[in-house]
N, C-alpha and C. Protein backbone atom coordinates (compact mmCIF):
# COMPACT_ATOMS: atom_id res chain seq x y z
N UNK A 1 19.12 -0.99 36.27
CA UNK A 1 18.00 -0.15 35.89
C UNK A 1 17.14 -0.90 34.88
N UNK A 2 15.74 -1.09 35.01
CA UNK A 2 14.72 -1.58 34.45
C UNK A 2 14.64 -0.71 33.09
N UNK A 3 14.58 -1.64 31.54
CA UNK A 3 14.46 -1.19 30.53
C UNK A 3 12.81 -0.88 30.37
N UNK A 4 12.57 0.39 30.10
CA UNK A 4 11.25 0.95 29.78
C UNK A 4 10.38 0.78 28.58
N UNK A 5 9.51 -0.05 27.96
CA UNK A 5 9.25 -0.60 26.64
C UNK A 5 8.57 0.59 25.94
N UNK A 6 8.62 1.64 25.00
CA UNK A 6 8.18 2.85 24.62
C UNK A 6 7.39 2.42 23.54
N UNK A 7 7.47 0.81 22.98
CA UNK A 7 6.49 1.27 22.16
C UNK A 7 7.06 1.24 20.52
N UNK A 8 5.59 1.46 19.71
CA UNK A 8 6.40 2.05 18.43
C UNK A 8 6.39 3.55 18.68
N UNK A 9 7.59 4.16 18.91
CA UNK A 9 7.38 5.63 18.75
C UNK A 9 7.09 6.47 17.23
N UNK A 10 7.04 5.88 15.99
CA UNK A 10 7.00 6.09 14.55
C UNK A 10 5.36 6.38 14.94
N UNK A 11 4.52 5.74 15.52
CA UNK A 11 3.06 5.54 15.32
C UNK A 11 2.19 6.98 16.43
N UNK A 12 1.48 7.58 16.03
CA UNK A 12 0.30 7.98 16.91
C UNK A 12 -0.18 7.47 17.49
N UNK A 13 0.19 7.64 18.87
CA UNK A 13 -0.40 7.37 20.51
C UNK A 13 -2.23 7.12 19.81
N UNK A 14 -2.81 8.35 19.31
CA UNK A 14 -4.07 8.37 19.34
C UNK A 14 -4.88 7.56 18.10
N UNK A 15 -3.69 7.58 17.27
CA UNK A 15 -4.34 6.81 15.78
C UNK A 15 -4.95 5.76 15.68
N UNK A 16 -6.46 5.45 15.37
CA UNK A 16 -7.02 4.26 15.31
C UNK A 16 -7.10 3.92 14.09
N UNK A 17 -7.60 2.68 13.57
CA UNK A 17 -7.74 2.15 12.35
C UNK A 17 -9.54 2.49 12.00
N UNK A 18 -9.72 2.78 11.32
CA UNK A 18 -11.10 3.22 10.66
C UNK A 18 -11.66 2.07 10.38
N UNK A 19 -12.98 1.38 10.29
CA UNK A 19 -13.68 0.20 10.01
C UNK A 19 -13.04 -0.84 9.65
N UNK A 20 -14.07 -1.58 9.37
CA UNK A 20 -13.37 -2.91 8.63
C UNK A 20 -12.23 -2.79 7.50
N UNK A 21 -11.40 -3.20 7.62
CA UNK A 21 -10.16 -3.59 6.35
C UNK A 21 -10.95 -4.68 5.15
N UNK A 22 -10.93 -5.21 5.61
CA UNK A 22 -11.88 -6.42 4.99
C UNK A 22 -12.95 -5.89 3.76
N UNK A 23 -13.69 -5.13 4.73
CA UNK A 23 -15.20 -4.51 3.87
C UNK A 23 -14.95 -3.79 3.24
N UNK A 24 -13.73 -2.62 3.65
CA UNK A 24 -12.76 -1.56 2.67
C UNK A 24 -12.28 -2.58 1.30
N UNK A 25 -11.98 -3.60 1.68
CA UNK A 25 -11.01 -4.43 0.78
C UNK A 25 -12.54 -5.09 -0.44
N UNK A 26 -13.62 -5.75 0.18
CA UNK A 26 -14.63 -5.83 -0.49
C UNK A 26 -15.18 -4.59 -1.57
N UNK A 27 -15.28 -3.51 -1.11
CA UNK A 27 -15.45 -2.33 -1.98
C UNK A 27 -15.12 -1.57 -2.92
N UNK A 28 -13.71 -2.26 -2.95
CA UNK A 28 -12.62 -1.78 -4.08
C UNK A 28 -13.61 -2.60 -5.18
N UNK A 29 -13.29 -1.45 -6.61
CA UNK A 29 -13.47 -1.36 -7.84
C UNK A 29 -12.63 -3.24 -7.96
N UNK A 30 -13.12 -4.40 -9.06
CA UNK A 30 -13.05 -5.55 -9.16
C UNK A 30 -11.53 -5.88 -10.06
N UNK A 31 -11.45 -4.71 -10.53
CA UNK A 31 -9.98 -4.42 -11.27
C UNK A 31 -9.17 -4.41 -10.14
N UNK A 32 -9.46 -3.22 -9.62
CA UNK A 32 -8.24 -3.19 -8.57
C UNK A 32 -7.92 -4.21 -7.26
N UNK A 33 -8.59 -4.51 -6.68
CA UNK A 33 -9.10 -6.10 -6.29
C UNK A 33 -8.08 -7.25 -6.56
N UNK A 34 -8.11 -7.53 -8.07
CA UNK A 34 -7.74 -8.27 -9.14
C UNK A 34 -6.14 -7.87 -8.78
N UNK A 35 -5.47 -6.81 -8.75
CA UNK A 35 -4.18 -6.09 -9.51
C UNK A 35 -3.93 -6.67 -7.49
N UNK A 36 -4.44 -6.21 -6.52
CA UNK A 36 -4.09 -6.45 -4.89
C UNK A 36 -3.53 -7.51 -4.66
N UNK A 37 -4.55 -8.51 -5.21
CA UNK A 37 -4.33 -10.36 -4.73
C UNK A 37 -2.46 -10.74 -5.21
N UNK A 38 -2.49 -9.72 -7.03
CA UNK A 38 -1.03 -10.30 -6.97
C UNK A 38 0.28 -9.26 -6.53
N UNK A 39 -0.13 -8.01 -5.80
CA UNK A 39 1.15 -6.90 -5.18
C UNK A 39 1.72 -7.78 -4.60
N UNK A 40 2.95 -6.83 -4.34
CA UNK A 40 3.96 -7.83 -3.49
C UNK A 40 4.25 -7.38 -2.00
N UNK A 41 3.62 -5.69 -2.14
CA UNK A 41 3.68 -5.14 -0.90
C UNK A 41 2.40 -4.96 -0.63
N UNK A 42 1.67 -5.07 1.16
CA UNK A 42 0.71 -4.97 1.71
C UNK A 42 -0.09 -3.58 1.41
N UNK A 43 -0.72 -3.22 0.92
CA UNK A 43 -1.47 -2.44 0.32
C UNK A 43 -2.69 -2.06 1.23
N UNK A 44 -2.95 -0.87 1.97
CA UNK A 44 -4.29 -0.55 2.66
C UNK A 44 -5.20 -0.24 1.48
N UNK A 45 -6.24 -0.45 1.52
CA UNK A 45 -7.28 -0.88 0.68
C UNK A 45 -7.30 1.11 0.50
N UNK A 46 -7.42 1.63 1.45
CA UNK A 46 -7.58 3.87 1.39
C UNK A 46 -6.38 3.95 0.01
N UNK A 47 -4.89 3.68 0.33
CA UNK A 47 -3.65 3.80 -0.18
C UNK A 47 -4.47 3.44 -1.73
N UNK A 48 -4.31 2.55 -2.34
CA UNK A 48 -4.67 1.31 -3.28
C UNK A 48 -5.63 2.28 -4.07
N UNK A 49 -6.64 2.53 -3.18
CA UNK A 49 -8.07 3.10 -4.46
C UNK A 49 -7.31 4.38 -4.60
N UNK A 50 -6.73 5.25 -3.45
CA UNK A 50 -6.15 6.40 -4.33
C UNK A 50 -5.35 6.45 -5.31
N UNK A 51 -4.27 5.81 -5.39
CA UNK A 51 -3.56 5.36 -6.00
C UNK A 51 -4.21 4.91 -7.50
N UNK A 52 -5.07 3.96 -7.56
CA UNK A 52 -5.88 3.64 -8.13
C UNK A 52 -6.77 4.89 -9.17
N UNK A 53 -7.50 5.39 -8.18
CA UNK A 53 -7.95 6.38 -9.20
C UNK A 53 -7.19 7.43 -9.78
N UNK A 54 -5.97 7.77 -8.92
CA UNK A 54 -4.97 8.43 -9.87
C UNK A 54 -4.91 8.11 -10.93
N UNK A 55 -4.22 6.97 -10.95
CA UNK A 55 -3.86 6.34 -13.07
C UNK A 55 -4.84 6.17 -13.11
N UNK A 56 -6.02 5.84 -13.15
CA UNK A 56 -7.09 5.64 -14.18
C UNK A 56 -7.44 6.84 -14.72
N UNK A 57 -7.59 7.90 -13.60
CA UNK A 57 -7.92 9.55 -13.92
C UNK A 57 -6.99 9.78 -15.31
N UNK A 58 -5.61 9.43 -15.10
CA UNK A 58 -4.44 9.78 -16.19
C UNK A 58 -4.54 9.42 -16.84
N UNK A 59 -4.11 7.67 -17.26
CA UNK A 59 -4.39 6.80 -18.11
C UNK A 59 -5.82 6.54 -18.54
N UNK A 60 -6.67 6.36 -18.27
CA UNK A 60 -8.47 6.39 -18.76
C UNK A 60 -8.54 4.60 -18.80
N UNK A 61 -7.82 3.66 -18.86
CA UNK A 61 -8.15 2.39 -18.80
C UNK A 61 -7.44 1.62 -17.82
N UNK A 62 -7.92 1.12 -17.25
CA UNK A 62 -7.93 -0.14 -15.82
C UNK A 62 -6.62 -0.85 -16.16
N UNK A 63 -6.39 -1.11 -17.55
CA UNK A 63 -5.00 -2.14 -17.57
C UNK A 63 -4.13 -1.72 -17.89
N UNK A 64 -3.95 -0.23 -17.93
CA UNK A 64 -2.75 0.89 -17.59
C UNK A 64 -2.70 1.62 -16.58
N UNK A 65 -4.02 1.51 -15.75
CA UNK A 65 -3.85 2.15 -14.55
C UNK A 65 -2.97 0.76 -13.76
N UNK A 66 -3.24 -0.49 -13.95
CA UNK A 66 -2.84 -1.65 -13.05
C UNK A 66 -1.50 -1.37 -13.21
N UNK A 67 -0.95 -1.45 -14.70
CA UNK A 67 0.72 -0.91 -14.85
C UNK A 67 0.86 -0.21 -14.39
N UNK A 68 -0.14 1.05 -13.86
CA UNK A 68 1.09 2.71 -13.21
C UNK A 68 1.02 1.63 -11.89
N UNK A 69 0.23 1.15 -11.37
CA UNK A 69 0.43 0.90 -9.65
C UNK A 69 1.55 -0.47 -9.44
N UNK A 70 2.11 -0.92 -10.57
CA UNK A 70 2.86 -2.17 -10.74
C UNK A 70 4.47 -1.18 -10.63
N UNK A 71 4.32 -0.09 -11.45
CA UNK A 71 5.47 0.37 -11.76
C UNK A 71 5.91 1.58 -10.00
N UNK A 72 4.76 1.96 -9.54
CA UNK A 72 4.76 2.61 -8.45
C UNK A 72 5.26 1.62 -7.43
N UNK A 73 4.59 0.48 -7.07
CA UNK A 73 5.40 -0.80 -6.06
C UNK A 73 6.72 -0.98 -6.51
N UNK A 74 7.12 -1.16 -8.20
CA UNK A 74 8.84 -1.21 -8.11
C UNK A 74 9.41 -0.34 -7.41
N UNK A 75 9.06 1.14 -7.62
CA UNK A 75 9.72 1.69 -6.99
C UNK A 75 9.92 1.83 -5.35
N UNK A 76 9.32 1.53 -4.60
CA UNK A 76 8.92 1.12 -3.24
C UNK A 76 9.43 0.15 -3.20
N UNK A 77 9.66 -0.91 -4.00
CA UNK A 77 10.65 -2.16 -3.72
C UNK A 77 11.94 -1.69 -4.03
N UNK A 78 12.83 -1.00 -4.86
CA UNK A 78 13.86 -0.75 -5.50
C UNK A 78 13.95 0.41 -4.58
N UNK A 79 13.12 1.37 -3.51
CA UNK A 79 14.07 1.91 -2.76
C UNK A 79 14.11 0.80 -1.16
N UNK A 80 13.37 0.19 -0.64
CA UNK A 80 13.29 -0.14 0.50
C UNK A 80 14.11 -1.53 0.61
N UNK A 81 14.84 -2.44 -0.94
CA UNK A 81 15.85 -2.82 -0.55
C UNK A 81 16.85 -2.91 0.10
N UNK A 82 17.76 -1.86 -0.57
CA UNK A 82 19.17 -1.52 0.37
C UNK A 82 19.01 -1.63 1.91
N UNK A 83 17.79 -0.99 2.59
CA UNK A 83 17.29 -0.88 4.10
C UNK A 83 17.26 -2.52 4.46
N UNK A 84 16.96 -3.38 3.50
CA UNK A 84 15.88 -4.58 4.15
C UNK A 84 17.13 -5.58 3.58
N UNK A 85 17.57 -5.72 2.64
CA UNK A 85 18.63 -6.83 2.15
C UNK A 85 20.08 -6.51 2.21
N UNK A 86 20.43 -4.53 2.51
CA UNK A 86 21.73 -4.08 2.49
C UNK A 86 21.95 -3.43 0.69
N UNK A 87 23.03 -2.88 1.03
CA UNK A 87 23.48 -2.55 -0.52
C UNK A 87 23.93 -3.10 -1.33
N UNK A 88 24.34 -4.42 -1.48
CA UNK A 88 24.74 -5.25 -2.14
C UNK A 88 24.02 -6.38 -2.77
């Protein structure tokens, strides 16, 4: 019996990507921009500015908002370990 290739089933059949990434990525505020080049995880430029204007909304300055989104990726790294390197 022929194996049937399904695909990513995680993803929407219908979901497209909205404009340029690039030009999204050009548009970001020059701080946040700045804080992208050195993440360690791939960051959609939508994700990033929300994220983004969250802590700044909270915090009121750019180089404590860069720390909340530094301290938000640890945690996204410190859970998606165990999955990606095991528990040990």
């Amino acid at each position: 019996m022929a194996r049937q290739h399904l695909g990513n089933l995680g993803a929407p059949a219908n979901r497209r990507r909205e404009g340029d990434p690039m030009s999204a990525f050009d548009r970001l505020p020059p701080d946040l921009r700045a804080w992208l080049c050195t993440a360690a995880l791939p960051w959609s430029p939508r994700s990033a500015l929300r994220a983004w204007r969250r802590a700044l909304q909270e915090t009121g300055c750019a180089e404590a908002a860069a720390a909340r989104l530094t301290a938000i990726e640890a945690g996204q790294l410190a859970r998606q370990a165990p999955r990606v390197w095991g528990a040990s």
